[in-house]
N, C-alpha and C. Protein backbone atom coordinates (compact mmCIF):
# COMPACT_ATOMS: atom_id res chain seq x y z
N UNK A 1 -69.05 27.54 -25.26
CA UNK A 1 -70.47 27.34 -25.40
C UNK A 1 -70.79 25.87 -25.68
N UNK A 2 -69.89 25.09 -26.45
CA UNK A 2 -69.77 23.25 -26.81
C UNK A 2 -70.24 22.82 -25.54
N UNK A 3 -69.34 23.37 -24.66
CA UNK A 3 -69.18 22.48 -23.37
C UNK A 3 -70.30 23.16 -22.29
N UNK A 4 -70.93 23.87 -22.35
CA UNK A 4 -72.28 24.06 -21.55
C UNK A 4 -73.02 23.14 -22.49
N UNK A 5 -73.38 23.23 -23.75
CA UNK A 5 -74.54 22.32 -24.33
C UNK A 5 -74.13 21.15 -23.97
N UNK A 6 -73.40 20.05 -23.78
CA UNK A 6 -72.76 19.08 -23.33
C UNK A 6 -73.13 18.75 -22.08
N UNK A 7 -72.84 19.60 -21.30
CA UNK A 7 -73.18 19.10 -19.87
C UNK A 7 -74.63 19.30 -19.89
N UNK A 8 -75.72 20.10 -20.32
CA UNK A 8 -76.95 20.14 -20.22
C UNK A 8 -77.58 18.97 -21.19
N UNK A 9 -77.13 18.55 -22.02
CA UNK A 9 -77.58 17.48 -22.88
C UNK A 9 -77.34 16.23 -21.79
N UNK A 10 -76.10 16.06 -20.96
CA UNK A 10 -75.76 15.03 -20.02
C UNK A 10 -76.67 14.97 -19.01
N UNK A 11 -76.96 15.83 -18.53
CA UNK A 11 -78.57 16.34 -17.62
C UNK A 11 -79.53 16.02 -17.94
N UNK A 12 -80.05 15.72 -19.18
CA UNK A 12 -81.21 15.93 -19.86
C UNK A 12 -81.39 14.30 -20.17
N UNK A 13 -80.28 13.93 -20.41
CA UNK A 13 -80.16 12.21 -20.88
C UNK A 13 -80.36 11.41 -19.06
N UNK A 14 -79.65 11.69 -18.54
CA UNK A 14 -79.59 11.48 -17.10
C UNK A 14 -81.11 11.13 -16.36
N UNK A 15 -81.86 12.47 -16.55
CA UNK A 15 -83.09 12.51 -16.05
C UNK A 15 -83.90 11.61 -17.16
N UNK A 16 -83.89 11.46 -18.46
CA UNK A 16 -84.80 10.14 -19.25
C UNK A 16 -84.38 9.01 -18.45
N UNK A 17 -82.85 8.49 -18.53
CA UNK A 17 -82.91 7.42 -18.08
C UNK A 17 -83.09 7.37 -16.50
N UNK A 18 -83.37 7.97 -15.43
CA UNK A 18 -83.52 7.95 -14.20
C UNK A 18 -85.40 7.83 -14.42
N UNK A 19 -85.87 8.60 -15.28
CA UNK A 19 -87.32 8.31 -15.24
C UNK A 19 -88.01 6.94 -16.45
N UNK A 20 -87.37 6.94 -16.69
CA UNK A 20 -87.55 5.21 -17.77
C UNK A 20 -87.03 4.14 -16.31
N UNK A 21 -86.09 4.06 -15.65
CA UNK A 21 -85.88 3.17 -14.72
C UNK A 21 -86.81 3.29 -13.56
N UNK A 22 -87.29 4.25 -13.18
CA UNK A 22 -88.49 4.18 -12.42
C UNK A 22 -89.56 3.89 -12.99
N UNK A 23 -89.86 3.87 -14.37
CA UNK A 23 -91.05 3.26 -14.23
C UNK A 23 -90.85 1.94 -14.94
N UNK A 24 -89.94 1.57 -15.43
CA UNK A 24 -89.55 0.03 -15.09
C UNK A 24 -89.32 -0.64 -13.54
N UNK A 25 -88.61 -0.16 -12.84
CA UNK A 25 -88.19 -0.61 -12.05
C UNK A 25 -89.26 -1.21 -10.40
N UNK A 26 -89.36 0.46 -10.32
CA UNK A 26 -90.70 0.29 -8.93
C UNK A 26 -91.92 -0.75 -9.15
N UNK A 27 -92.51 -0.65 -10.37
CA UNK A 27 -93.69 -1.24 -10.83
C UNK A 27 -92.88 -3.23 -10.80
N UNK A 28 -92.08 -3.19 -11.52
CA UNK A 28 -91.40 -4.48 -11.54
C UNK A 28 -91.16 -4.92 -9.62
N UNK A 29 -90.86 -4.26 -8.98
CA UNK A 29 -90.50 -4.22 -7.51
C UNK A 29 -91.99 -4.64 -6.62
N UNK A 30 -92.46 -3.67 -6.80
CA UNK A 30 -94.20 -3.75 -6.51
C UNK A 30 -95.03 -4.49 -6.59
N UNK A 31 -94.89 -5.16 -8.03
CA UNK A 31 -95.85 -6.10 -8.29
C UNK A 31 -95.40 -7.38 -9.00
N UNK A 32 -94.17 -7.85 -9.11
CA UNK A 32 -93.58 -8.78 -9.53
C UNK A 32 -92.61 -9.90 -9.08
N UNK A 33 -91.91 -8.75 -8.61
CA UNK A 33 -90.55 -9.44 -7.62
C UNK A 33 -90.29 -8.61 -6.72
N UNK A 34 -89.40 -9.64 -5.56
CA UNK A 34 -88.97 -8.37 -4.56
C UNK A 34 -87.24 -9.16 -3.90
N UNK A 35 -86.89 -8.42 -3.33
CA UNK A 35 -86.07 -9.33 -2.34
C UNK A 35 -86.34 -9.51 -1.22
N UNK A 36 -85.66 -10.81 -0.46
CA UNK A 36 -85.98 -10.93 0.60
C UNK A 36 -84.82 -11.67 1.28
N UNK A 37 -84.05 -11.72 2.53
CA UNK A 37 -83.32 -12.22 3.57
C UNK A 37 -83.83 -12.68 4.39
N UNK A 38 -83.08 -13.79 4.46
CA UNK A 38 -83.58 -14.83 5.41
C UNK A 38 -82.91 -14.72 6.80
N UNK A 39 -84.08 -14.41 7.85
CA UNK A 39 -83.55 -14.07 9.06
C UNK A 39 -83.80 -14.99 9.99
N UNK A 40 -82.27 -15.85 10.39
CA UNK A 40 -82.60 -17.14 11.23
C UNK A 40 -82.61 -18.18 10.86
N UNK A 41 -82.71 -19.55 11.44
CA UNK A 41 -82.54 -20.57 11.56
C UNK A 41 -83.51 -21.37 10.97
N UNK A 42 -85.32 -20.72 11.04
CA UNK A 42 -85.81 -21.73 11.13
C UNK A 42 -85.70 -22.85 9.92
N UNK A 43 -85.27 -22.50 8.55
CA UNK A 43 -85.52 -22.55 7.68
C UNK A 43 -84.48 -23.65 7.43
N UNK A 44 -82.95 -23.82 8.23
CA UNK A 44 -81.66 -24.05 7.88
C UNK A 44 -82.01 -26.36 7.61
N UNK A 45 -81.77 -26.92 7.20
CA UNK A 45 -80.79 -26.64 6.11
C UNK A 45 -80.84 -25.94 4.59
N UNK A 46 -82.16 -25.94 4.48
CA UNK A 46 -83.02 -25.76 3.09
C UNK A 46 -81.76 -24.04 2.83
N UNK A 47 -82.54 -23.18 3.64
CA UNK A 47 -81.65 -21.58 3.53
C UNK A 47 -81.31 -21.50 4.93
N UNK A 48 -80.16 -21.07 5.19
CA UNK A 48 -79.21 -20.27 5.80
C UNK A 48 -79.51 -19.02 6.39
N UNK A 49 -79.23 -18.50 7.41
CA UNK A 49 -78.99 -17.08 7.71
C UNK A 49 -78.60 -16.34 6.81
N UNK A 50 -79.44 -14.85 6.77
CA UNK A 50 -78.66 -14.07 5.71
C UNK A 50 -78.75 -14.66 4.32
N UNK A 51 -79.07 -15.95 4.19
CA UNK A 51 -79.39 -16.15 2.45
C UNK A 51 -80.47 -14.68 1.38
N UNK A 52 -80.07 -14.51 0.52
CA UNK A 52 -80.61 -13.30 -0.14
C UNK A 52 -81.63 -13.86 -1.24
N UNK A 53 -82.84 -14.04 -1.38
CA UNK A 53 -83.74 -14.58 -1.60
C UNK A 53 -84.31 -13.59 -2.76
N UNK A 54 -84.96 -13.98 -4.18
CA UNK A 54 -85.57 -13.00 -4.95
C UNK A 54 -87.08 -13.81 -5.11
N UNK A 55 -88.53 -12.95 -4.48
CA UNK A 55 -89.78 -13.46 -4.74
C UNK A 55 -90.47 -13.10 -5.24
N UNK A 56 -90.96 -14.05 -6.26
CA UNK A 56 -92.27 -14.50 -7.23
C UNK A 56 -93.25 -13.65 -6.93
N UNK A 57 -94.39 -12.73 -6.78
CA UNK A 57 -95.26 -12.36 -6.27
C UNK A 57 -96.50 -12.70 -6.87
N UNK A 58 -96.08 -12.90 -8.54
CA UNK A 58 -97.21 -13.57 -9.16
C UNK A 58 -97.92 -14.49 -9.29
N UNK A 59 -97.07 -15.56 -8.78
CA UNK A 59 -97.07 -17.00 -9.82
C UNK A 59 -98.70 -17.48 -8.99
N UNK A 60 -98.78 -16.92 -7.45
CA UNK A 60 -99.93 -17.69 -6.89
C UNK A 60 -101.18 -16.86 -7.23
N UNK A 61 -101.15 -15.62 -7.77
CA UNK A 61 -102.52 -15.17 -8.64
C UNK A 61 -103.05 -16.30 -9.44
N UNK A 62 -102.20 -17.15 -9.95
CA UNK A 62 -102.60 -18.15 -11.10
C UNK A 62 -102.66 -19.80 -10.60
N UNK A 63 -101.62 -19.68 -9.63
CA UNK A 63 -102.06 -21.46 -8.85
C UNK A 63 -101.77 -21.08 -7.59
N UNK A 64 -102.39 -21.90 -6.96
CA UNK A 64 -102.17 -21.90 -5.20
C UNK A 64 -101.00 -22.36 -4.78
N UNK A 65 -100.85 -22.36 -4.00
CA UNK A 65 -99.53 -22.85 -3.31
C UNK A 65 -99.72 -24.35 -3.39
N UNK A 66 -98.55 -25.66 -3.23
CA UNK A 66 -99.00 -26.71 -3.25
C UNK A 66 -98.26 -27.38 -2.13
N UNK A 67 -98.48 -28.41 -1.56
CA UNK A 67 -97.75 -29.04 -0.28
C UNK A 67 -96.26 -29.47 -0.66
N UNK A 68 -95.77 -28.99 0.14
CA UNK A 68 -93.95 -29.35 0.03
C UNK A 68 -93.33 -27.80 -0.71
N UNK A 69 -94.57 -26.68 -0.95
CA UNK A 69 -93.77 -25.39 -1.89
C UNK A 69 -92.73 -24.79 -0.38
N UNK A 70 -92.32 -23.64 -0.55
CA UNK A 70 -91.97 -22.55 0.03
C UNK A 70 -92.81 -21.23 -0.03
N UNK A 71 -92.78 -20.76 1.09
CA UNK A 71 -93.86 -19.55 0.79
C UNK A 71 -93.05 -18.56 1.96
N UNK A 72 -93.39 -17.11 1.45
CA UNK A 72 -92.80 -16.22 2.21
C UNK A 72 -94.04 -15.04 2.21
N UNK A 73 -94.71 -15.04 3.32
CA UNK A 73 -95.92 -14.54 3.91
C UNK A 73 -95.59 -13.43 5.03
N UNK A 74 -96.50 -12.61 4.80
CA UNK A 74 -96.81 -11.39 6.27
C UNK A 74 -97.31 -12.41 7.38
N UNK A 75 -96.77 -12.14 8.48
CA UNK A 75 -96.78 -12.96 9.84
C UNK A 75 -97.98 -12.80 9.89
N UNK A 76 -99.33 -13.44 10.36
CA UNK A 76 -100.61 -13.37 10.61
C UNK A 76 -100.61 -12.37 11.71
N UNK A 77 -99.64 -12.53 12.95
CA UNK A 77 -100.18 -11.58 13.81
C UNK A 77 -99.64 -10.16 14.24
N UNK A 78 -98.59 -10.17 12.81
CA UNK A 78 -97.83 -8.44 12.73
C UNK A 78 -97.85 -8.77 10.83
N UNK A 79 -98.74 -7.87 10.42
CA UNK A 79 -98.32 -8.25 8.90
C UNK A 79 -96.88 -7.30 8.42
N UNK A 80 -96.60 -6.81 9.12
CA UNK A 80 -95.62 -5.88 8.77
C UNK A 80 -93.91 -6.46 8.94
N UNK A 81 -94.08 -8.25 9.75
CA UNK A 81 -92.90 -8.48 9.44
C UNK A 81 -93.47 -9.60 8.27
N UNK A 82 -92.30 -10.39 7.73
CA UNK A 82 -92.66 -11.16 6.75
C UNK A 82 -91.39 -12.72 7.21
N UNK A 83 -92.43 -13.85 7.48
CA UNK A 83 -91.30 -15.15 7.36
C UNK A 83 -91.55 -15.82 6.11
N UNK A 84 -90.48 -16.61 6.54
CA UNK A 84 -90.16 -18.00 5.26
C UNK A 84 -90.47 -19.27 5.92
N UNK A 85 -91.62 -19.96 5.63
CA UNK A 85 -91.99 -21.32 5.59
C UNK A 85 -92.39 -22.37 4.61
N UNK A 86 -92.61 -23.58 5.05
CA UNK A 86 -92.49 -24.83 3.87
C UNK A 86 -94.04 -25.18 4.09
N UNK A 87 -95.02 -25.02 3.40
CA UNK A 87 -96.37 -25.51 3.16
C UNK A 87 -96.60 -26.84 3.68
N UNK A 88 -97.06 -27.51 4.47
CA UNK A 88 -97.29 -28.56 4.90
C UNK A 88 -98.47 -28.81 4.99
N UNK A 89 -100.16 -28.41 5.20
CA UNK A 89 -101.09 -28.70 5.25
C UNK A 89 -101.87 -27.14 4.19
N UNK A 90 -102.80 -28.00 2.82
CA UNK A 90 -103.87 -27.03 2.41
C UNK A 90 -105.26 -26.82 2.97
N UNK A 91 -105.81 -25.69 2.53
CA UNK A 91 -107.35 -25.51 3.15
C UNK A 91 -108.21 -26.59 2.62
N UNK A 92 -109.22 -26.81 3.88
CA UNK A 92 -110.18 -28.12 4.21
C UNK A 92 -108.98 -29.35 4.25
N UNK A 93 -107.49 -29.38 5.09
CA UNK A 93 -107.44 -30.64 5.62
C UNK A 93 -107.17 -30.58 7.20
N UNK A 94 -106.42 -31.80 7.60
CA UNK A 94 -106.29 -31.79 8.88
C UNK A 94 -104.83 -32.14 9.04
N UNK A 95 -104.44 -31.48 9.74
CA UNK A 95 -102.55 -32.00 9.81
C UNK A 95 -102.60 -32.46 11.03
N UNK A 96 -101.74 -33.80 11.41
CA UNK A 96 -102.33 -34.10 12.89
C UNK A 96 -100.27 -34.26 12.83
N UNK A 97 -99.71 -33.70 14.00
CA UNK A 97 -98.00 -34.12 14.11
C UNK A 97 -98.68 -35.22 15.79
N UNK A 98 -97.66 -36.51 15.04
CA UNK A 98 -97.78 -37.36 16.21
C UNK A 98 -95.91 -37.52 16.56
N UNK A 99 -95.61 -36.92 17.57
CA UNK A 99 -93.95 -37.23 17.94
C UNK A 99 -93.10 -37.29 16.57
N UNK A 100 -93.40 -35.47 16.37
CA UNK A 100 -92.93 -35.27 15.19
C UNK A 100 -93.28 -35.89 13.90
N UNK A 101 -94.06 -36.68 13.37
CA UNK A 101 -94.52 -37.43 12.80
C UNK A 101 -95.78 -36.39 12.05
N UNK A 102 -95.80 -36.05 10.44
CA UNK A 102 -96.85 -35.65 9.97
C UNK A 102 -97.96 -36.56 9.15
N UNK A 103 -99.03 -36.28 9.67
CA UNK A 103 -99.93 -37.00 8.75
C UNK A 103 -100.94 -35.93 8.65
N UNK A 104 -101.20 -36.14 7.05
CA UNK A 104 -102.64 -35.21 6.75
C UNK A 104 -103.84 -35.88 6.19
N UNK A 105 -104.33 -35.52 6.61
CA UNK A 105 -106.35 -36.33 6.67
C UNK A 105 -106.72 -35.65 5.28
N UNK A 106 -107.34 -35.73 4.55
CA UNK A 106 -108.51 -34.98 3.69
C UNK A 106 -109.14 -36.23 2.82
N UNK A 107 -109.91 -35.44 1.93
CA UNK A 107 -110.97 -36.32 1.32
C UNK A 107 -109.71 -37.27 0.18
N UNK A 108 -108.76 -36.06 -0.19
CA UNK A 108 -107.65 -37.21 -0.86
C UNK A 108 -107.52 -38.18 -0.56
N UNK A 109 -107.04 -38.32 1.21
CA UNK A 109 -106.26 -39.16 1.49
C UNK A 109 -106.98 -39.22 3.29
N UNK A 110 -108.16 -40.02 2.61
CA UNK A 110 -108.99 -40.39 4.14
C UNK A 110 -108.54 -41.13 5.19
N UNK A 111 -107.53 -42.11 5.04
CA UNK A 111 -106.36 -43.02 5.82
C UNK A 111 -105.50 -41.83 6.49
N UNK A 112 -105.21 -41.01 5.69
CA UNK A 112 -103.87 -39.92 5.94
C UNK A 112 -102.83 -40.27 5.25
N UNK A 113 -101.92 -39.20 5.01
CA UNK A 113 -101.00 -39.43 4.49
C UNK A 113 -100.10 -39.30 5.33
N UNK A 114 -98.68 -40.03 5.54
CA UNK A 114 -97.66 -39.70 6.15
C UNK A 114 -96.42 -39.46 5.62
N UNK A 115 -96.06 -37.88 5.62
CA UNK A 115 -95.42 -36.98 4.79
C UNK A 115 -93.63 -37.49 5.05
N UNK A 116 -92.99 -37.62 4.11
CA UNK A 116 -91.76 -38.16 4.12
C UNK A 116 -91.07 -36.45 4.17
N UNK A 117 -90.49 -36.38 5.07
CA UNK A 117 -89.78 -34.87 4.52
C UNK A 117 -88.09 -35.21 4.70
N UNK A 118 -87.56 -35.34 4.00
CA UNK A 118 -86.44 -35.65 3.89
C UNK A 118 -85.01 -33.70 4.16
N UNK A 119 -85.98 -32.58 3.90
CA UNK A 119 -85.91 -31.68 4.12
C UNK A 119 -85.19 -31.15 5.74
N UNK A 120 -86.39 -32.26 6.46
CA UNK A 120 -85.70 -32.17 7.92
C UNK A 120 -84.50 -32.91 8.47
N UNK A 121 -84.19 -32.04 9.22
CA UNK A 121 -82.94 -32.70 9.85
C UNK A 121 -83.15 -32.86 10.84
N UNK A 122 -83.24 -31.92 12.07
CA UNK A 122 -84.07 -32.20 13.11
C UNK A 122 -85.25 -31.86 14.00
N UNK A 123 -86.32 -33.33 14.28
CA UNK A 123 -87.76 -33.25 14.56
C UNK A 123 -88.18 -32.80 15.85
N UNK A 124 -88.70 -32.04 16.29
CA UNK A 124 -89.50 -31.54 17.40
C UNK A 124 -90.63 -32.80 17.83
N UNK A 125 -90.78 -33.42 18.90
CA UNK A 125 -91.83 -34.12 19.48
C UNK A 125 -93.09 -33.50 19.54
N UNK A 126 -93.18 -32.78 18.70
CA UNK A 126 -94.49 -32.51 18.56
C UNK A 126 -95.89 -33.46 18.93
N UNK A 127 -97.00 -32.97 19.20
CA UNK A 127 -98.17 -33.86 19.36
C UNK A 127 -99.35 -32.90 19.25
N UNK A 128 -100.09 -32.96 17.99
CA UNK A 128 -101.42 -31.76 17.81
C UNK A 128 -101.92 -31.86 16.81
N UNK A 129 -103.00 -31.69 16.37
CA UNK A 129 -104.01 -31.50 15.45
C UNK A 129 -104.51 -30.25 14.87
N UNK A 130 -104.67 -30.20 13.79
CA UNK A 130 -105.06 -28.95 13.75
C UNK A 130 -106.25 -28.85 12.47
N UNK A 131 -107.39 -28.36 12.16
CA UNK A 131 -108.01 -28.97 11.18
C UNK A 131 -108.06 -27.16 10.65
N UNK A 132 -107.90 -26.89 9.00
CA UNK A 132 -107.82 -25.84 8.29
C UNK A 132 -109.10 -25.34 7.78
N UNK A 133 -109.29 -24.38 7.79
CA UNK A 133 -110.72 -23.49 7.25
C UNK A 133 -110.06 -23.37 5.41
N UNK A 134 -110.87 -22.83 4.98
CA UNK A 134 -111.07 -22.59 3.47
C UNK A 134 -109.92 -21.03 3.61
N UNK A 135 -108.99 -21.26 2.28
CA UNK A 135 -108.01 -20.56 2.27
C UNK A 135 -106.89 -20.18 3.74
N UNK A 136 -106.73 -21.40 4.43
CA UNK A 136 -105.36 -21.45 5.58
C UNK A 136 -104.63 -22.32 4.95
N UNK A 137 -103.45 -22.21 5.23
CA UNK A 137 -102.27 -22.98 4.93
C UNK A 137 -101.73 -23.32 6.28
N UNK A 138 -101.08 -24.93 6.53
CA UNK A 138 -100.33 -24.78 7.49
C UNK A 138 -98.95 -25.01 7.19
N UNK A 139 -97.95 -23.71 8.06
CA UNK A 139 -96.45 -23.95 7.43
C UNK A 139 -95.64 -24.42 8.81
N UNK A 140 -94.42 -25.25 8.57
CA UNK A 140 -93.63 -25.31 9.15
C UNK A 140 -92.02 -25.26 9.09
N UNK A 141 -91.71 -24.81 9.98
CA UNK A 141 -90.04 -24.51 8.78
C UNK A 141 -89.46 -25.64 9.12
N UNK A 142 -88.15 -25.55 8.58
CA UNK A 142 -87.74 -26.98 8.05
C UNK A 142 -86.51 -27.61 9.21
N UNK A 143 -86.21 -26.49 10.16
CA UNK A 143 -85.63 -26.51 11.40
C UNK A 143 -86.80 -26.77 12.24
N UNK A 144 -87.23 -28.10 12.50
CA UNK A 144 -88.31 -27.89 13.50
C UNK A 144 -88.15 -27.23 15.14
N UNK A 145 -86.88 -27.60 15.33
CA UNK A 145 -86.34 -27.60 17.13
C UNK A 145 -86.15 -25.47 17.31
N UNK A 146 -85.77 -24.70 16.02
CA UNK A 146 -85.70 -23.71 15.92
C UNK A 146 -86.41 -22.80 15.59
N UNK A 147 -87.60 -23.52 14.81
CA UNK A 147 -89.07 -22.95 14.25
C UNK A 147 -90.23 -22.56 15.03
N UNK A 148 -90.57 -20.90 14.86
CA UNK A 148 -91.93 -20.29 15.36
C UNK A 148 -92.79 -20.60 14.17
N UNK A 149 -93.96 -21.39 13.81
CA UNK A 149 -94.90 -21.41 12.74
C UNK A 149 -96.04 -21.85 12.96
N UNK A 150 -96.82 -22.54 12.54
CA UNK A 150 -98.18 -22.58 12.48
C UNK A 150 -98.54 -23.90 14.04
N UNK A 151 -97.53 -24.13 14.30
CA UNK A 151 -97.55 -24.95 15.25
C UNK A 151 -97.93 -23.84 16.98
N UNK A 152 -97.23 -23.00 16.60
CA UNK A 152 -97.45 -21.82 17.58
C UNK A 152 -98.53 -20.74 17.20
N UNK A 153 -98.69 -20.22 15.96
CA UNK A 153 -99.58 -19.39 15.57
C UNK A 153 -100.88 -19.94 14.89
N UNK A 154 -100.71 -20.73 14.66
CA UNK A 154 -102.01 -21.37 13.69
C UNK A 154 -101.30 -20.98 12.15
N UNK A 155 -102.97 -21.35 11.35
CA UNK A 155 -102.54 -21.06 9.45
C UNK A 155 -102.21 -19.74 9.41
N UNK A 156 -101.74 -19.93 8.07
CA UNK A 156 -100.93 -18.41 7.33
C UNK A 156 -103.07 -18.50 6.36
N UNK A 157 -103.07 -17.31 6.23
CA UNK A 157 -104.21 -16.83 5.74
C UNK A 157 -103.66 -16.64 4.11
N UNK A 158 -104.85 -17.55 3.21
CA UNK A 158 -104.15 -17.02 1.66
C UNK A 158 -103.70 -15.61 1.44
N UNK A 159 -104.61 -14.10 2.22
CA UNK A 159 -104.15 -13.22 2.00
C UNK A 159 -103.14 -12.40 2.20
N UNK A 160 -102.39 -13.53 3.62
CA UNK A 160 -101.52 -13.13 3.56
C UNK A 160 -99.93 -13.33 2.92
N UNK A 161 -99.86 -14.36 2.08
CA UNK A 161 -99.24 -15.19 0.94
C UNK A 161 -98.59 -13.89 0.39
N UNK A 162 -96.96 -13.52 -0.12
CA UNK A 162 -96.53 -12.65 -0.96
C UNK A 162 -96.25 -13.38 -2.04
N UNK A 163 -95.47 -14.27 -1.52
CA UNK A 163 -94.93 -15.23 -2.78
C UNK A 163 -93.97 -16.56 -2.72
N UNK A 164 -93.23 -16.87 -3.64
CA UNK A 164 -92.26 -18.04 -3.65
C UNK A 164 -90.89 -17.48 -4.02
N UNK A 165 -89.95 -18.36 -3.12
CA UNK A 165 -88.68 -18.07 -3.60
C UNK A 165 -88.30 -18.81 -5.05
N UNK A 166 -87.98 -17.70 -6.04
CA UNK A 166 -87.46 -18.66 -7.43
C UNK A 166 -85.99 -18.49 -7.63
N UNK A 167 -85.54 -17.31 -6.76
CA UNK A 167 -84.07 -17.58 -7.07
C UNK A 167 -83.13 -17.18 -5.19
N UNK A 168 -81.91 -18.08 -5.46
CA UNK A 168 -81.39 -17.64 -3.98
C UNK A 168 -79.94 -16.83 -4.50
N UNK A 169 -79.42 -15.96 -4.45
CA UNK A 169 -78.80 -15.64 -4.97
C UNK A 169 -77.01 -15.80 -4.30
N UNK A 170 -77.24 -16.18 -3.29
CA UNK A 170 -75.87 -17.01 -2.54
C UNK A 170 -76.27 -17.90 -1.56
N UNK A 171 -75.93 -18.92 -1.43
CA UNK A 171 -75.76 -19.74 -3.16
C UNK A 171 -76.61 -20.07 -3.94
N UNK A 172 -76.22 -19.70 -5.09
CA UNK A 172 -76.69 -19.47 -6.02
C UNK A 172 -77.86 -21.26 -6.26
N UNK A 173 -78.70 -20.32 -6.48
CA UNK A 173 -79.94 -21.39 -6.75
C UNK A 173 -81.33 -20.74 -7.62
N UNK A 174 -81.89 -21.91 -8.35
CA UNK A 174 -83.40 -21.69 -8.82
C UNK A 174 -84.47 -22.20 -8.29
N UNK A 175 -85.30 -21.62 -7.98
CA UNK A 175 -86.41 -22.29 -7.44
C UNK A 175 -86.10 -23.04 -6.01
N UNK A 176 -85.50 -22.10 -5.38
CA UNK A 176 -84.74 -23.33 -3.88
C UNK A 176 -85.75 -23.52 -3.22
N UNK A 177 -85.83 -24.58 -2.27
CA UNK A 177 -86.15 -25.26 -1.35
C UNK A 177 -87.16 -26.40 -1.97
N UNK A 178 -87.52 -26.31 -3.00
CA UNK A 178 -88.92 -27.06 -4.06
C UNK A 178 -89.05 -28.02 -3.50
N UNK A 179 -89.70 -29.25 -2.48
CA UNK A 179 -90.21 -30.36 -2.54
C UNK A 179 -91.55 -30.88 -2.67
N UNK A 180 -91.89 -31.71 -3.90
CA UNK A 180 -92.94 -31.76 -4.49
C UNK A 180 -93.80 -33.44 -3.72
N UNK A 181 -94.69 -33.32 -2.67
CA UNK A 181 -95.30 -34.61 -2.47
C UNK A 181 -95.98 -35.44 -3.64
N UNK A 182 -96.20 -34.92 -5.28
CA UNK A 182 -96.65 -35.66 -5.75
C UNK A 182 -96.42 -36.60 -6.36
């Protein structure tokens, strides 16, 4: 009789902790963090193929994204896949690429600025303009010669923003890809 109460007490403990981890867990999953893999090139050298990525979902409820972040967004024109790009132009400026060459226009920086990205390795001859509405971002990944992004699709829409990578988990990193223009 020991050993039936035993195994039903083991049952009973089993199911608390299976329902305490769900409602830690999903809710933490849902609305906090998530994972994510990096599929492809465009991104390389910054992340790798297959790099295993853990994202922020919060942090931009509270600040916007800023030029030089990382952002990992629902594709504007399938939200159901999700890429990884590097923020390069905010809403109300103008990103103009001259033979690969970035410069961004705004009231900041009425001359333009011409963005040092040391990130890239190699530049696409690009040549285009593109001027941003209120809440677009323009991204580009950091493989330009390998990169589908805003150069082909236009801005990522704030709503469609999930989050930032804060940890890479092989290899091991915090906050990867971070370059800060300020």
């Amino acid at each position: 009789m020991e050993e039936k109460e035993e195994k039903s007490w083991n049952w009973k403990e089993f199911l608390k902790l299976l329902f305490i981890s769900l409602l830690v867990v999903v809710p933490f999953r849902l609305y906090v963090a998530q994972p994510f893999v990096v599929d492809g090139l465009s991104m390389y050298p910054t992340f790798d193929n297959a790099n295993y990525l853990i994202v922020d979902e919060l942090s931009y409820y509270f600040e916007k994204p800023s030029r030089g972040s990382v952002l990992v967004f629902r594709y504007p024109k399938d939200p159901s896949k999700s890429f990884i790009k590097r923020v390069i132009g905010l809403p109300g400026e103008i990103v103009s690429l001259k033979e690969g060459v970035v410069t961004i226009t705004s009231s900041e920086y009425p001359k333009g600025l011409i963005l040092e990205e040391p990130y890239v390795e190699l530049k696409k001859p690009d040549t285009l303009s593109y001027t941003l509405g209120q809440g677009e971002y323009f991204v580009l990944g950091d493989n330009r010669l390998q990169s589908a992004d805003s150069r082909l699709w236009g801005p990522v829409p704030e709503k469609n923003i999930v989050g930032r990578p804060i940890l890479r988990v092989w290899p091991f990193g915090f906050f990867p890809g971070y370059h800060s223009y300020q």
